[in-house]
C-alpha atoms as a PDB file:
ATOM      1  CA  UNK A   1       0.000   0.000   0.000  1.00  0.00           C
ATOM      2  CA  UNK A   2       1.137   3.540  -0.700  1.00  0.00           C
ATOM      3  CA  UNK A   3       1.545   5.750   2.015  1.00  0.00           C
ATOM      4  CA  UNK A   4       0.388   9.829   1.264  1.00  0.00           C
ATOM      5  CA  UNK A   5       1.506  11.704  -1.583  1.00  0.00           C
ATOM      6  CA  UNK A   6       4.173  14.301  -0.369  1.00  0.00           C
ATOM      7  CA  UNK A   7       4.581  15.764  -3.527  1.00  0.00           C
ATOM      8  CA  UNK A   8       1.965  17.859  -6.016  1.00  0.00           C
ATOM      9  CA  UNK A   9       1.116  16.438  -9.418  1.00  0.00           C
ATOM     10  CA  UNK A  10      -0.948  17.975 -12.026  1.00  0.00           C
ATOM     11  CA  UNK A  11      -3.521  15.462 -14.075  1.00  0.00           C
ATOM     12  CA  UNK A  12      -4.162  17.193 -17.344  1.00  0.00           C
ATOM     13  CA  UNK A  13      -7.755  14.768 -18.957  1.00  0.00           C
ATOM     14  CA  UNK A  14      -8.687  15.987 -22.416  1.00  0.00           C
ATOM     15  CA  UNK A  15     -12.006  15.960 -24.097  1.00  0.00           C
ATOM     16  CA  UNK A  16     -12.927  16.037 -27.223  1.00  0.00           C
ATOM     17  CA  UNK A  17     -15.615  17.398 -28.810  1.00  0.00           C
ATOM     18  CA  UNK A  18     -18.322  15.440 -27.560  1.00  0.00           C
ATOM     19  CA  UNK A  19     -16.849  15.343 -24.159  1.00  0.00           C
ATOM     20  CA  UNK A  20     -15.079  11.891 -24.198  1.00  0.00           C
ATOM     21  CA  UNK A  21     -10.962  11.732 -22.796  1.00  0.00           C
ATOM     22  CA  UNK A  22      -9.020  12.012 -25.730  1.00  0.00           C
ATOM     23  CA  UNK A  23      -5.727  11.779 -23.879  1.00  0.00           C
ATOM     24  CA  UNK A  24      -3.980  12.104 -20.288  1.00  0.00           C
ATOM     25  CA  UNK A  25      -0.936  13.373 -18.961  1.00  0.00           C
ATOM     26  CA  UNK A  26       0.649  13.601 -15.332  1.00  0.00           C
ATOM     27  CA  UNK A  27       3.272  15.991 -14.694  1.00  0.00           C
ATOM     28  CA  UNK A  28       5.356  15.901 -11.693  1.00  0.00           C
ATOM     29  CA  UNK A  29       7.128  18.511  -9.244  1.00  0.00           C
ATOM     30  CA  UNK A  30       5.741  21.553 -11.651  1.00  0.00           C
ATOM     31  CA  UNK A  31       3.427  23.521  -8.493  1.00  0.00           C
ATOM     32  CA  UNK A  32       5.997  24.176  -6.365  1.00  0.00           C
ATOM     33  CA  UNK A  33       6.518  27.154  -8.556  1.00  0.00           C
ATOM     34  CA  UNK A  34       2.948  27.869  -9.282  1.00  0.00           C
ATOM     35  CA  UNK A  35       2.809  25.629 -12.772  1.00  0.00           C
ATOM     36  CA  UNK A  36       5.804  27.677 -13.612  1.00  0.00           C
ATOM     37  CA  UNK A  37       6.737  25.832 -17.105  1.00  0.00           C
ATOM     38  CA  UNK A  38       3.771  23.736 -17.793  1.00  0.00           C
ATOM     39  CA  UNK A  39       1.282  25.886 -20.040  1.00  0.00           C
ATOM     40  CA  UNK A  40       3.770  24.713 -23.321  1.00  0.00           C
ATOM     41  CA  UNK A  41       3.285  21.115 -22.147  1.00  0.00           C
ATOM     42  CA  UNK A  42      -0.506  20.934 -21.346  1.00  0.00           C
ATOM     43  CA  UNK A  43      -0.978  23.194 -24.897  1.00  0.00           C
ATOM     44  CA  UNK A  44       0.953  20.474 -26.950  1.00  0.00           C
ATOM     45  CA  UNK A  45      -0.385  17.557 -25.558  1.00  0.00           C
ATOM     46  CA  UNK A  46      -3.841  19.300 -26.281  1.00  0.00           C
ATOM     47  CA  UNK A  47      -3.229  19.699 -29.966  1.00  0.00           C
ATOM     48  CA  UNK A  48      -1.576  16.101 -30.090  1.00  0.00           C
ATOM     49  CA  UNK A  49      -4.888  14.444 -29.029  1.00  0.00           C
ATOM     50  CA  UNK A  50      -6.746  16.874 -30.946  1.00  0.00           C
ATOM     51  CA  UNK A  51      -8.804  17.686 -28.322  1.00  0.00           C
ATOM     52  CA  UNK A  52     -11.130  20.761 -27.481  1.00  0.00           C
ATOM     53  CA  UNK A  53     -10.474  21.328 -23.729  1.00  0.00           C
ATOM     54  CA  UNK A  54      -9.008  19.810 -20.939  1.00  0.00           C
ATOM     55  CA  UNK A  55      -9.904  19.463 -17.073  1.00  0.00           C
ATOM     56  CA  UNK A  56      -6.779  19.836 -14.704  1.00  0.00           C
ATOM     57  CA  UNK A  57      -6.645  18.277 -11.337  1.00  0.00           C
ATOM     58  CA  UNK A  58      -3.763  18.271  -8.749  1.00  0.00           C
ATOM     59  CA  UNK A  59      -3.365  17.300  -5.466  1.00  0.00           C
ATOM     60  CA  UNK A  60      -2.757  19.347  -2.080  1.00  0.00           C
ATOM     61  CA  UNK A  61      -0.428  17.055   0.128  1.00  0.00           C
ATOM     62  CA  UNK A  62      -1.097  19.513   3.208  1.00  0.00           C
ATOM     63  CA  UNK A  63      -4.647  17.892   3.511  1.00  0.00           C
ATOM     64  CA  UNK A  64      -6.387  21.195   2.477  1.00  0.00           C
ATOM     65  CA  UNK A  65      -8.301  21.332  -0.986  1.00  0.00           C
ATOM     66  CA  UNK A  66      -8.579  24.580  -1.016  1.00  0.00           C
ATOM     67  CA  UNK A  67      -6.687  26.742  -3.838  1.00  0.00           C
ATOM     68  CA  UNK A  68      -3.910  29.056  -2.764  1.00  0.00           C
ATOM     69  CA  UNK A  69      -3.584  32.283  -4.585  1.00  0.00           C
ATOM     70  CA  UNK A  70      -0.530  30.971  -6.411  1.00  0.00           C
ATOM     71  CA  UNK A  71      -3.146  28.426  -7.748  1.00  0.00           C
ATOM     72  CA  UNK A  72      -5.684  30.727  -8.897  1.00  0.00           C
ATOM     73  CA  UNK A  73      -3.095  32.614 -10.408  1.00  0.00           C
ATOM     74  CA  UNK A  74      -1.298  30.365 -12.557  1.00  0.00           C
ATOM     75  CA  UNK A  75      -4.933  28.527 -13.424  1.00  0.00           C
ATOM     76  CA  UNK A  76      -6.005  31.649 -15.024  1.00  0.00           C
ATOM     77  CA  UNK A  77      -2.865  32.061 -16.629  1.00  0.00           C
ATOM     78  CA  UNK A  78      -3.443  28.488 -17.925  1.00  0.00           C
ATOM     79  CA  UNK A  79      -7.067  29.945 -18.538  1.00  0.00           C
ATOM     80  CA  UNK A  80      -5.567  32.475 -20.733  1.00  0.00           C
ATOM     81  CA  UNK A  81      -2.829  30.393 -22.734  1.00  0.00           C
ATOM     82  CA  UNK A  82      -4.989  27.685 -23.719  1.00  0.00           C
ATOM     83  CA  UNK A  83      -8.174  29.751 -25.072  1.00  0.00           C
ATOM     84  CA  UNK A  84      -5.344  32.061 -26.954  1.00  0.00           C
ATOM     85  CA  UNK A  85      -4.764  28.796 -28.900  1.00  0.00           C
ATOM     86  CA  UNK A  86      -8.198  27.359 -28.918  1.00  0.00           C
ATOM     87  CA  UNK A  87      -8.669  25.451 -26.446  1.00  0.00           C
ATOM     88  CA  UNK A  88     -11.314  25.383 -23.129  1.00  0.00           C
ATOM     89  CA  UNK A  89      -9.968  24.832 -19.558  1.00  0.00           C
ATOM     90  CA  UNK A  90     -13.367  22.754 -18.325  1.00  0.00           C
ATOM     91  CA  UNK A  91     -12.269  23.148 -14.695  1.00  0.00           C
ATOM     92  CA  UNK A  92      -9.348  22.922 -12.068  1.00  0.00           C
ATOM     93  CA  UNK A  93      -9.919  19.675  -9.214  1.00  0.00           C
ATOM     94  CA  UNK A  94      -7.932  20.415  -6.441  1.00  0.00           C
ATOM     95  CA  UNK A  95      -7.503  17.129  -4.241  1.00  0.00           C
ATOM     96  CA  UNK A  96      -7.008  16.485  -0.741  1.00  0.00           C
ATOM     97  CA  UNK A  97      -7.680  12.969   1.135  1.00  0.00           C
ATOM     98  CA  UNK A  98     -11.489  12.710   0.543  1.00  0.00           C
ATOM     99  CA  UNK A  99     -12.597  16.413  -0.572  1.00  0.00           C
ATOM    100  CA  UNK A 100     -12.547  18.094  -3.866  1.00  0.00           C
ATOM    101  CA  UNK A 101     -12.752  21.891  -4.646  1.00  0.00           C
ATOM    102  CA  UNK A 102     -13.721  22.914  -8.077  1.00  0.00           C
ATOM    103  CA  UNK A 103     -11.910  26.041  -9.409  1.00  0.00           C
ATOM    104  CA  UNK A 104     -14.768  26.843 -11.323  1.00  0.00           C
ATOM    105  CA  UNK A 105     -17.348  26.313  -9.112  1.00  0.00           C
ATOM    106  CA  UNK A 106     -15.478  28.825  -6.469  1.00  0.00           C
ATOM    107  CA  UNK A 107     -15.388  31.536  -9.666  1.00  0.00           C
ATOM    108  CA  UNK A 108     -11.667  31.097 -10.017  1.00  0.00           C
ATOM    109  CA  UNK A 109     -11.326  29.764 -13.225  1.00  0.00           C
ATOM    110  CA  UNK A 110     -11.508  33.330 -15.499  1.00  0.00           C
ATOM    111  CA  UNK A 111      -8.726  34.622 -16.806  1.00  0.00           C
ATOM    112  CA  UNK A 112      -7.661  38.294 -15.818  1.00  0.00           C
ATOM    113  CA  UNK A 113      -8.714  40.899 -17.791  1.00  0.00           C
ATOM    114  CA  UNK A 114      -6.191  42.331 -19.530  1.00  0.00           C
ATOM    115  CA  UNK A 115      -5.609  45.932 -19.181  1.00  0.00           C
ATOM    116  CA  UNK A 116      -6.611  48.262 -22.418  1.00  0.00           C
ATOM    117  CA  UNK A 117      -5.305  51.427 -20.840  1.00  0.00           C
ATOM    118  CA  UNK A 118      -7.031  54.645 -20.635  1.00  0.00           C
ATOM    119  CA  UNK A 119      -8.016  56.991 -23.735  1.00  0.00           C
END
């Protein structure tokens, strides 16, 4: 038997059109600096599966499901990439023991306006 996970991992499932997985991928050590490094991995493996979106889920060793700013931050950064290039970021699972947080359900999942300036 395993014992707990001490280290975060990011699940990317994608989807295609209809909504059936179209391809997985598991990427290791990349939230210690807030998905720093992953948006060009989760993008390619999107377009090698063809797929139109992708749900992302990652684990929270501390026992706590519930996202840290660093996660909303870099999920709507991963918000942004991926609809730049076409694709739909379904939601974010964050995982802890028994309990589940969705990143969209909590409103976290839109990507930051950008800023247009003033004229």
């Amino acid at each position: 038997m395993l014992g707990p996970m001490t280290t975060e991992i990011l699940v990317q499932i994608c989807y295609d059109g209809q909504g059936r997985c179209c391809g997985t991928q598991v990427l290791f050590n990349v939230l210690g600096g807030a998905f720093a490094g992953c948006h060009r991995a989760l993008v390619e493996r999107g377009f090698a599966t063809r797929a139109r979106g992708y749900l992302l889920v990652h684990n929270h060793p501390s026992g706590r499901a519930l996202p840290s700013s660093q996660d909303i931050g870099a999920t709507r950064a991963i918000v942004a990439v991926s609809g730049a290039v076409g694709f739909e970021v379904g939601d974010h699972l964050i995982v802890a023991g028994r309990d589940a947080v969705s990143m969209r359900r909590l409103g976290a999942l839109r990507a930051r306006p950008r800023h247009t300036g003033d004229k």
